[in-house]
C-alpha atoms as a PDB file:
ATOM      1  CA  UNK A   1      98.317  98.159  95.790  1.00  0.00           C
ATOM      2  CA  UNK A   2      96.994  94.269  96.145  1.00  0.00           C
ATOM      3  CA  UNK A   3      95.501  95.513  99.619  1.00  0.00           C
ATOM      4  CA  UNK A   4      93.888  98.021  98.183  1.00  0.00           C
ATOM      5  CA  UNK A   5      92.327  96.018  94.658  1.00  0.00           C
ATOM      6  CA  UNK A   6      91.297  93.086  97.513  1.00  0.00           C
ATOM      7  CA  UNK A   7      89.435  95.219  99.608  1.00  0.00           C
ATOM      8  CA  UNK A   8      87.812  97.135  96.577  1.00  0.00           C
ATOM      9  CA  UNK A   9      86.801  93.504  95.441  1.00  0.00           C
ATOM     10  CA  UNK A  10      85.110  92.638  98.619  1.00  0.00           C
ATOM     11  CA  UNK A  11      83.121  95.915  98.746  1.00  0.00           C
ATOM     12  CA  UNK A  12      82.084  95.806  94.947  1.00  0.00           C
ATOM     13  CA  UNK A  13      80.384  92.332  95.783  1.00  0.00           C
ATOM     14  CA  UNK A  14      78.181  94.590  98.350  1.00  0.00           C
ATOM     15  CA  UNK A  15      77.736  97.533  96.043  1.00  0.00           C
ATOM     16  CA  UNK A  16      76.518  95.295  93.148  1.00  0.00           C
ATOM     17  CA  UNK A  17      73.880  94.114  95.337  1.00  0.00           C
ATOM     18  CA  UNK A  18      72.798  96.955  97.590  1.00  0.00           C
ATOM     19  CA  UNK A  19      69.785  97.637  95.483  1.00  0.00           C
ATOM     20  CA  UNK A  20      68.427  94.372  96.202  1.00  0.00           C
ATOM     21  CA  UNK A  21      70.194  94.203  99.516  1.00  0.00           C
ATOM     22  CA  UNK A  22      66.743  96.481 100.780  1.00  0.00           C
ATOM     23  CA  UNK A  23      63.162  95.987 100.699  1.00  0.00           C
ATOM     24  CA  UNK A  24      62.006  98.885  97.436  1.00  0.00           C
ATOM     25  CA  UNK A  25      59.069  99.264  99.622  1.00  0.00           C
ATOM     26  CA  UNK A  26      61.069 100.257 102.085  1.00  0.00           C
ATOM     27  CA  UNK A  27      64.059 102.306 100.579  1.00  0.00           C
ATOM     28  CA  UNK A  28      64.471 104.146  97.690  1.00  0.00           C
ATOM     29  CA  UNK A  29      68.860 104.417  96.836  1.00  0.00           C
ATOM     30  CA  UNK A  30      70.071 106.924  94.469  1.00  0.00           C
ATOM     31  CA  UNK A  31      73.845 106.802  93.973  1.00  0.00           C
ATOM     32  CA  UNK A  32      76.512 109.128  94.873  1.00  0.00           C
ATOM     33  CA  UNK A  33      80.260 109.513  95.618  1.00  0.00           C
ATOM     34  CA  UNK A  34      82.809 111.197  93.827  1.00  0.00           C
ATOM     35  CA  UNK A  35      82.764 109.277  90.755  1.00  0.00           C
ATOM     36  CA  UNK A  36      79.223 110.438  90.005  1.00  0.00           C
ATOM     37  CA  UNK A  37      79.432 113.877  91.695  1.00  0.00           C
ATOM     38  CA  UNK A  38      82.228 114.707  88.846  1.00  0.00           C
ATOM     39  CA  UNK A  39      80.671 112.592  86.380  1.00  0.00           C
ATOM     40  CA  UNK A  40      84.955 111.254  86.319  1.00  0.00           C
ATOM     41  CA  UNK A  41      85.935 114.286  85.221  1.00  0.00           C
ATOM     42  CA  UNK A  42      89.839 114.759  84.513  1.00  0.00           C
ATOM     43  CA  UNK A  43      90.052 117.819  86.253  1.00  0.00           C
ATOM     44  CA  UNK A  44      88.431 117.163  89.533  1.00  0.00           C
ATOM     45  CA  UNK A  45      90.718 113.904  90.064  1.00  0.00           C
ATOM     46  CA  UNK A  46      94.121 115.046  89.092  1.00  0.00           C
ATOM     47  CA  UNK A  47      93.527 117.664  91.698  1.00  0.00           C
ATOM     48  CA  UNK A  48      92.019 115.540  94.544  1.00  0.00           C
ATOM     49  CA  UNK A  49      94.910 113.744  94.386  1.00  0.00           C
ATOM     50  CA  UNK A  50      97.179 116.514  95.629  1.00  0.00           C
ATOM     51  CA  UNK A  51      98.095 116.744  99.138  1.00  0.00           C
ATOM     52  CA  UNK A  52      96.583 120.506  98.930  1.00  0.00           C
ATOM     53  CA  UNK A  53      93.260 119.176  98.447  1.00  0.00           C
ATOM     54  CA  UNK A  54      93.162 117.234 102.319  1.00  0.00           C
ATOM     55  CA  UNK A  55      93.293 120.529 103.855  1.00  0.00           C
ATOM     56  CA  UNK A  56      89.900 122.137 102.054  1.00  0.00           C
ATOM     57  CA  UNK A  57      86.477 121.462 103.590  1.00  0.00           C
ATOM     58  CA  UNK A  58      85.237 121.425 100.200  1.00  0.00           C
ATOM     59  CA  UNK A  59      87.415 119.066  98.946  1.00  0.00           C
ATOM     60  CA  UNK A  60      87.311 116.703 101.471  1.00  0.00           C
ATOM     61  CA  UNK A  61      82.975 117.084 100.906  1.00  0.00           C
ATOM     62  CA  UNK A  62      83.750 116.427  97.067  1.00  0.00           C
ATOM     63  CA  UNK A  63      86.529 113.535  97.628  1.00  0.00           C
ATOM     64  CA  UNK A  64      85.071 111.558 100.699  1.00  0.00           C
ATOM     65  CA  UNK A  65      81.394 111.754  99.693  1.00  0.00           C
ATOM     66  CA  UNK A  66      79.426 108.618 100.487  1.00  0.00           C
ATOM     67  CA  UNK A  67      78.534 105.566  97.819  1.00  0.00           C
ATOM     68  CA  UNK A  68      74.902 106.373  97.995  1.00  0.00           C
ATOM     69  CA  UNK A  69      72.086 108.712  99.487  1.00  0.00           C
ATOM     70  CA  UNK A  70      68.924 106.343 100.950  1.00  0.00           C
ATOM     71  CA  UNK A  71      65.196 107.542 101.341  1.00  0.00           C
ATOM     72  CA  UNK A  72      63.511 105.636 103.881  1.00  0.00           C
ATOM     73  CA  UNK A  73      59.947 105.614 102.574  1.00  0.00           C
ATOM     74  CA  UNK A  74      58.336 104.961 105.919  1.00  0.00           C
ATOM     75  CA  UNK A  75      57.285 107.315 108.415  1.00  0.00           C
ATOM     76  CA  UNK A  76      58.866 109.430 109.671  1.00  0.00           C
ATOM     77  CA  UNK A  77      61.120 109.695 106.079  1.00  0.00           C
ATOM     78  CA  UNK A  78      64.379 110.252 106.694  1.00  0.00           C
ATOM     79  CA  UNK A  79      67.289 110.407 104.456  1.00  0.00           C
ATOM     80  CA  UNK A  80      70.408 108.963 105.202  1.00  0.00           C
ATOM     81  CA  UNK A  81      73.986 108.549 103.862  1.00  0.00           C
ATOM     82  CA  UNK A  82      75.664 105.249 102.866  1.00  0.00           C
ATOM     83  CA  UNK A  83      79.129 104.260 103.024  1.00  0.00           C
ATOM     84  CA  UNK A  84      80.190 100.792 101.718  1.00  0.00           C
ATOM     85  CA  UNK A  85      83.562  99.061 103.258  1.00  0.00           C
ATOM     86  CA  UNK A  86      85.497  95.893 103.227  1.00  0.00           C
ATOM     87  CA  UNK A  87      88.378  94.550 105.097  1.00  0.00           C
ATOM     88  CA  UNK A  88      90.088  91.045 104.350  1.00  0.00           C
ATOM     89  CA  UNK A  89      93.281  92.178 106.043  1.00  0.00           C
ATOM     90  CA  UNK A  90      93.834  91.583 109.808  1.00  0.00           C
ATOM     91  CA  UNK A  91      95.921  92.820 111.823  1.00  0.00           C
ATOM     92  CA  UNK A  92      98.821  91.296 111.903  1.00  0.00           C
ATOM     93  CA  UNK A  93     101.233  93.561 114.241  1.00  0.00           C
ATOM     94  CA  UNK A  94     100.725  91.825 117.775  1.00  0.00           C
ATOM     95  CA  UNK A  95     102.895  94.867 119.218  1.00  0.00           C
ATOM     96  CA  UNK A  96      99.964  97.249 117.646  1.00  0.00           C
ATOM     97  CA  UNK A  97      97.317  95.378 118.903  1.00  0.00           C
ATOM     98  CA  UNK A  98      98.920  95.265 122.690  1.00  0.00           C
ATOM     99  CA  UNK A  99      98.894  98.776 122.582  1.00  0.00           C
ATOM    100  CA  UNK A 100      95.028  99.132 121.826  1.00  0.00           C
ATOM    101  CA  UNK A 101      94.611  96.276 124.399  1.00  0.00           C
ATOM    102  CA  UNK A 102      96.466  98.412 126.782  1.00  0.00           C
ATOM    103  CA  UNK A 103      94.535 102.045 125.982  1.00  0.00           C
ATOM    104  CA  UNK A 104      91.421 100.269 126.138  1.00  0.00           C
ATOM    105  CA  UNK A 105      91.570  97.201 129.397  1.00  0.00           C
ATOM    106  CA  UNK A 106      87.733  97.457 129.943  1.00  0.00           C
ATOM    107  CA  UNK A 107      86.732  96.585 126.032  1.00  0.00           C
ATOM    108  CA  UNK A 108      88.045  92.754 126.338  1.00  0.00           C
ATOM    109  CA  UNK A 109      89.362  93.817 122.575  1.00  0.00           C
ATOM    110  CA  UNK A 110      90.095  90.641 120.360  1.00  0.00           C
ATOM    111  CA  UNK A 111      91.690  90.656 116.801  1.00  0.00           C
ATOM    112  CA  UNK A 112      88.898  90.303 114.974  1.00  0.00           C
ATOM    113  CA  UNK A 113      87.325  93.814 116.878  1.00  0.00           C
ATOM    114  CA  UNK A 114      90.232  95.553 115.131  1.00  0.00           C
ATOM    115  CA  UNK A 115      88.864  97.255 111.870  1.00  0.00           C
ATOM    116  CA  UNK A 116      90.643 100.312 110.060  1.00  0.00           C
ATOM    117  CA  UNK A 117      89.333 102.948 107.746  1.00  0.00           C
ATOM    118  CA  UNK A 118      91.515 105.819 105.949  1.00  0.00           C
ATOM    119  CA  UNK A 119      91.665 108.863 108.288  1.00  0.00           C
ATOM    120  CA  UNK A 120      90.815 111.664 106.144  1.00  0.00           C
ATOM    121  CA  UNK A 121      87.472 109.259 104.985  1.00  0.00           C
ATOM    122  CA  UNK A 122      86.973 109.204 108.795  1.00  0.00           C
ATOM    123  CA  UNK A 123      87.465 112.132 109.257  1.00  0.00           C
ATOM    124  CA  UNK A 124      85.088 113.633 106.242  1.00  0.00           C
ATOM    125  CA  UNK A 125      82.003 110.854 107.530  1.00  0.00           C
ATOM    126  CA  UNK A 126      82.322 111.790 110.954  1.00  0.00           C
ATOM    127  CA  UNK A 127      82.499 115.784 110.459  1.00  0.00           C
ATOM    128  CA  UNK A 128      81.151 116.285 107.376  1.00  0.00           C
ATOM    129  CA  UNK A 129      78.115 114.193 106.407  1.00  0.00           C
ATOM    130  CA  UNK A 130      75.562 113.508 109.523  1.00  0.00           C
ATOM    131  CA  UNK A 131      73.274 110.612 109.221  1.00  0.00           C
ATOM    132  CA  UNK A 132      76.025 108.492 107.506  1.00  0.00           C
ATOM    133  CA  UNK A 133      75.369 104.656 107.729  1.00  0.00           C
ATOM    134  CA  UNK A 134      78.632 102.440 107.428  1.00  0.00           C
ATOM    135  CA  UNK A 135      77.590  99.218 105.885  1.00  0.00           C
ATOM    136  CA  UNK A 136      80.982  96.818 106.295  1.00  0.00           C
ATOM    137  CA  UNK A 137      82.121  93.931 105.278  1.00  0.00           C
ATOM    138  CA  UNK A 138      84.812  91.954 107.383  1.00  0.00           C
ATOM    139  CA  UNK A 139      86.175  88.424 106.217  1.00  0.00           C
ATOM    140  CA  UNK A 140      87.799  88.141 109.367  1.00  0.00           C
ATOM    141  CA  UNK A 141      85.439  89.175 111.696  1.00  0.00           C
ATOM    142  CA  UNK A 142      82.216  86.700 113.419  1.00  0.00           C
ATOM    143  CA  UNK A 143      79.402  89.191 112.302  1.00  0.00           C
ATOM    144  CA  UNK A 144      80.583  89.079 108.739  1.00  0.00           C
ATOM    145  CA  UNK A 145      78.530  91.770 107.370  1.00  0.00           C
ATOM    146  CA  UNK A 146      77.399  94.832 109.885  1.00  0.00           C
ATOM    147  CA  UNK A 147      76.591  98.336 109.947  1.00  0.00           C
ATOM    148  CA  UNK A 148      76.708 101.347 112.262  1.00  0.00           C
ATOM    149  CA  UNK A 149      76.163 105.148 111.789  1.00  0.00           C
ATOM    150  CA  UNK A 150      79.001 106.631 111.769  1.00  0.00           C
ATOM    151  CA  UNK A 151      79.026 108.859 115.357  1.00  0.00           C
ATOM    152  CA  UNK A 152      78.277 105.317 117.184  1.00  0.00           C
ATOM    153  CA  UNK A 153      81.568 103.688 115.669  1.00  0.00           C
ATOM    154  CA  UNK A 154      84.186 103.633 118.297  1.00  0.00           C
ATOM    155  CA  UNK A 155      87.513 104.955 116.892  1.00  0.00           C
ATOM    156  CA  UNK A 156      90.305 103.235 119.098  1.00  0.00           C
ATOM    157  CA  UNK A 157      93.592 104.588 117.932  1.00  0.00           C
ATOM    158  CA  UNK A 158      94.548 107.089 114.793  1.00  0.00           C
ATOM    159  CA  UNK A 159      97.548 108.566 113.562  1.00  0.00           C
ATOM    160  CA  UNK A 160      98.310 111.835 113.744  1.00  0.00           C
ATOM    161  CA  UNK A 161     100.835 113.872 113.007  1.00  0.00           C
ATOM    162  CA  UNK A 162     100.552 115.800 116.796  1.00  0.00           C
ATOM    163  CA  UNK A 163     100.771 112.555 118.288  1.00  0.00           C
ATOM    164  CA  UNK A 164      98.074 113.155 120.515  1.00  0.00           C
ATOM    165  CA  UNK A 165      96.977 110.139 122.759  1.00  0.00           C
ATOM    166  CA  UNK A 166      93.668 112.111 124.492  1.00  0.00           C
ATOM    167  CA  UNK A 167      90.367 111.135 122.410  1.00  0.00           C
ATOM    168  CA  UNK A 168      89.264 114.603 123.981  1.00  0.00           C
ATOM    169  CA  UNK A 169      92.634 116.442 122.039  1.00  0.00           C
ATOM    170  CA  UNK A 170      91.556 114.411 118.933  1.00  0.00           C
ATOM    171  CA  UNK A 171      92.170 116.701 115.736  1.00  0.00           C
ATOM    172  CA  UNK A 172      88.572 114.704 114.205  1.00  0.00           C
ATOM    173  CA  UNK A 173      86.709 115.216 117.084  1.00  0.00           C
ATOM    174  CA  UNK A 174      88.269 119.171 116.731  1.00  0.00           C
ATOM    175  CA  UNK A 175      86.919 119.476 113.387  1.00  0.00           C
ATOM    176  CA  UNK A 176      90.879 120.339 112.052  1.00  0.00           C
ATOM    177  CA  UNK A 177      91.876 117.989 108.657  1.00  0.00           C
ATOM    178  CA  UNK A 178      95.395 117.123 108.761  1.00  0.00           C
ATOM    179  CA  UNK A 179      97.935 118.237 106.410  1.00  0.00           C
ATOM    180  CA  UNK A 180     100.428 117.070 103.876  1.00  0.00           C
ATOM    181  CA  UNK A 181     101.181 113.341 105.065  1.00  0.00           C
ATOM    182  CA  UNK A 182      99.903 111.828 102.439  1.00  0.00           C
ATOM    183  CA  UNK A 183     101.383 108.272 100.935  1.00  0.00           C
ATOM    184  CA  UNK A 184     101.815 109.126  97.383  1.00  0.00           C
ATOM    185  CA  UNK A 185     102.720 105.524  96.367  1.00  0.00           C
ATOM    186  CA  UNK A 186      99.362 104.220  98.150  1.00  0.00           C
ATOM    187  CA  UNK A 187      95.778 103.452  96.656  1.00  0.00           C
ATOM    188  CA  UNK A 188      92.538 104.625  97.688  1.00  0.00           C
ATOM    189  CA  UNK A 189      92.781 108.070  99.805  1.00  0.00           C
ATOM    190  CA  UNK A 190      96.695 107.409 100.089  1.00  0.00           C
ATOM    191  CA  UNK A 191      96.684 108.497 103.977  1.00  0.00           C
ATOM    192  CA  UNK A 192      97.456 106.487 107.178  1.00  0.00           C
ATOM    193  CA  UNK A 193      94.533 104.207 108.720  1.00  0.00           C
ATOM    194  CA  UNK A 194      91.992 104.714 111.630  1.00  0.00           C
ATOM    195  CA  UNK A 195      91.355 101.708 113.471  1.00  0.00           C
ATOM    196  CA  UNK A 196      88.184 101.494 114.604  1.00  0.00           C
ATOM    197  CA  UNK A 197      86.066  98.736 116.817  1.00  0.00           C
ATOM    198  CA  UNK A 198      84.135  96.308 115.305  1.00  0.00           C
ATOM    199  CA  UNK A 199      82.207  95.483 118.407  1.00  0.00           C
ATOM    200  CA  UNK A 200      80.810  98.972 118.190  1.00  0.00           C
ATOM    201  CA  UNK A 201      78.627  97.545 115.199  1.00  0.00           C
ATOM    202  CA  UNK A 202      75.562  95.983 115.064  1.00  0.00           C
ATOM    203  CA  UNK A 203      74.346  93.023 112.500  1.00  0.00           C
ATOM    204  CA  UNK A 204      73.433  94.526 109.588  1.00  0.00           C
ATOM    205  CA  UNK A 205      69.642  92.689 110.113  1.00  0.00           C
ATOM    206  CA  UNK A 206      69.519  93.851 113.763  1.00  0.00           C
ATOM    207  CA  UNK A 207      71.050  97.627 112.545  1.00  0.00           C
ATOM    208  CA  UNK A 208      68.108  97.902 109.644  1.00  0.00           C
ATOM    209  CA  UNK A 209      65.601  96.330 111.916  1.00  0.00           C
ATOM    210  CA  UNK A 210      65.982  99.599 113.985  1.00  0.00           C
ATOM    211  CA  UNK A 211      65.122 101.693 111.627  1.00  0.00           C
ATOM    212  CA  UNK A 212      61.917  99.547 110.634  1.00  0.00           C
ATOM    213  CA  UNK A 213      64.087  98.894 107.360  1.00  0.00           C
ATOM    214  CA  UNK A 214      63.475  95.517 105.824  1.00  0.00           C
ATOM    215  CA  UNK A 215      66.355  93.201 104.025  1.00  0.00           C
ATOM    216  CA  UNK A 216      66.385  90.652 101.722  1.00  0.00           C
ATOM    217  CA  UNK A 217      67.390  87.751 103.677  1.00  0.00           C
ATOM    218  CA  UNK A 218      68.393  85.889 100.796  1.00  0.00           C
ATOM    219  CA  UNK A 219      70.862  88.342  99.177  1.00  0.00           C
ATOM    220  CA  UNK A 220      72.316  89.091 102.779  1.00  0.00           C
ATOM    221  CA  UNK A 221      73.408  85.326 103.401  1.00  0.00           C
ATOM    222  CA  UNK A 222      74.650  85.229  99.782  1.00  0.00           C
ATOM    223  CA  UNK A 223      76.812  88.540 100.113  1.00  0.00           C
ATOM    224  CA  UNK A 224      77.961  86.949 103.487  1.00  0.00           C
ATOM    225  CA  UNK A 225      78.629  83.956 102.062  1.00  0.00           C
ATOM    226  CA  UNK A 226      80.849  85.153  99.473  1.00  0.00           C
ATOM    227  CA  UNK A 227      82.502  87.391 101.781  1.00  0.00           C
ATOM    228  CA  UNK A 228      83.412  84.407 104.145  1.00  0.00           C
ATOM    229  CA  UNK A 229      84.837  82.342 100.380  1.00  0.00           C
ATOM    230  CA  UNK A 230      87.295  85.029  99.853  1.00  0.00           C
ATOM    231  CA  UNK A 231      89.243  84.124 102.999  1.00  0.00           C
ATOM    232  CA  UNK A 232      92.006  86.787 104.258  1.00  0.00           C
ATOM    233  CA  UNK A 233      94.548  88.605 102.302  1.00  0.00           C
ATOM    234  CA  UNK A 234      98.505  88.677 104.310  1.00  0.00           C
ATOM    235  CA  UNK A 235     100.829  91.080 102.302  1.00  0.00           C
ATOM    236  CA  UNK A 236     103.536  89.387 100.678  1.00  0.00           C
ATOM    237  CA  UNK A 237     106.510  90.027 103.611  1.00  0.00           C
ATOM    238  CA  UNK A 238     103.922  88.785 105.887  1.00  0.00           C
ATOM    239  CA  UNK A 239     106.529  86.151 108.206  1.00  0.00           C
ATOM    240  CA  UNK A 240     104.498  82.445 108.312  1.00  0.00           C
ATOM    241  CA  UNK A 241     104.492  81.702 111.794  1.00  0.00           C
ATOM    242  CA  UNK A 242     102.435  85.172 112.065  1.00  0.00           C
ATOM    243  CA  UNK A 243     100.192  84.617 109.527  1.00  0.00           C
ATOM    244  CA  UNK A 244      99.447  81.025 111.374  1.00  0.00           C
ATOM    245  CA  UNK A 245      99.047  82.616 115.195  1.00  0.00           C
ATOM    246  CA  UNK A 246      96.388  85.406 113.277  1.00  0.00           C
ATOM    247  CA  UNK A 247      94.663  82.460 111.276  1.00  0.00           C
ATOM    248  CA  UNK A 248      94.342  80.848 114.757  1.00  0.00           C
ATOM    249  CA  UNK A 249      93.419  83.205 116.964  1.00  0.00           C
ATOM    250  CA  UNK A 250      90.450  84.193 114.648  1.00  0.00           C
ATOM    251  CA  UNK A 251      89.137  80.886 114.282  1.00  0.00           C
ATOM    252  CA  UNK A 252      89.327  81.143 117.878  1.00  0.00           C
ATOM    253  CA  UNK A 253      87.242  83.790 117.966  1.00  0.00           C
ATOM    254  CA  UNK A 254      84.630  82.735 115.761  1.00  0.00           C
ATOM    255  CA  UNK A 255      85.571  82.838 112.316  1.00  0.00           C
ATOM    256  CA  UNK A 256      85.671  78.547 111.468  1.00  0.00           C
ATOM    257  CA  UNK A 257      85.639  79.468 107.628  1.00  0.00           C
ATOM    258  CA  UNK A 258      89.153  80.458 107.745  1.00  0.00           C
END
């Protein structure tokens, strides 16, 4: 639950600001998601809570639809998707992240590369809605604020239910939604994580300079800024001495704020 409200405060601070985040000459950003799809209708949520509602196409279109829609105004116009996330939660399993070191000895993975996302959001973005742009926003993490679409984000490690350790075997890359292992208890889409590889992201001023998308330089250092302030959350059972190594090792890797 506090994971979940911390990481829904760090992405509010971007979604309060992505209208000024852009150039208007540039962009025009109409929002979206399931909130305003359903205008919060009572109906639609109780039943996109059930476990039933992971397994429909549909659903999953209704439940995981990105924050916004963007118009780039230049030519050639294009229209993209846009997903806002936020992580202020590192890893903190060192027996997990030996295991992604080990399936993946060429990436020179550190602990701040390791992201994670909800799986069935993962797996709606990456099937379901082409021409999605993943804006995120790591606390832990040297780039601070980034963006990627969502095909170029390298997925390291997810959790299925087949237990399948080929990428190639991969039930996303398949196109098949996973069914009924869902955490009941849990915020957010209540199903196991993704993690995914920040290093697969660019800046978000390199990412938008791409696409011959201007930013506001002043609002990005400011969202950056207060992204770095609110520091890293450890769950509660967290041991010290762990929380102390993690602390270290990022600072290590670039993060001095912490």
């Amino acid at each position: 639950m506090k994971s979940f409200n911390q990481r829904y405060g760090l992405s509010d601070i971007i979604v309060k600001n992505v209208g000024e985040l852009f150039n208007p000459e540039d962009v025009e950003i109409v929002p979206f998601g399931f909130e305003n799809i359903t205008n919060e209708n009572k109906f639609f949520s109780d039943y996109i809570k059930t476990t039933e509602s992971n397994t429909s196409y549909s659903s999953m279109l209704v439940k995981f639809a990105p924050d916004f829609i963007m118009l780039k105004k230049s030519k050639p116009q294009e229209i993209y998707f846009l997903e806002i996330k936020a992580s202020k939660t590192p890893l903190r399993f060192y027996s997990r992240f030996n295991e992604l070191q080990s399936a993946y000895p060429r990436r020179n993975l550190k602990l701040s590369d390791i992201g994670d996302i909800a799986r069935e959001a993962w797996n709606a973005y990456y099937n379901l809605f082409p021409n999605t742009i993943i804006i995120d926003g790591c606390s832990y993490n040297p780039k601070v604020l980034m963006a990627q679409f969502v095909d170029k984000i390298e997925c390291l490690m997810c959790r299925n239910p087949l237990r399948l350790q080929a990428c190639a075997n991969c039930p996303v890359k398949a196109r098949k939604f996973f069914d009924f292992e869902v955490n009941g208890t849990a915020c957010g889409s209540g199903t196991p994580h993704t993690n995914i590889n920040y290093s697969s992201f660019d800046y978000i001023e390199d990412f938008f300079d791409k696409l011959n998308i201007r930013l506001n330089t002043d609002i990005v250092e400011n969202i950056k800024l207060k992204i770095k302030n609110s520091g890293v959350y450890f769950p509660e059972n967290t041991d010290e001495q762990i929380k102390q190594k993690v602390l270290t090792d990022l600072r290590t890797e670039g993060c001095s704020w912490l």
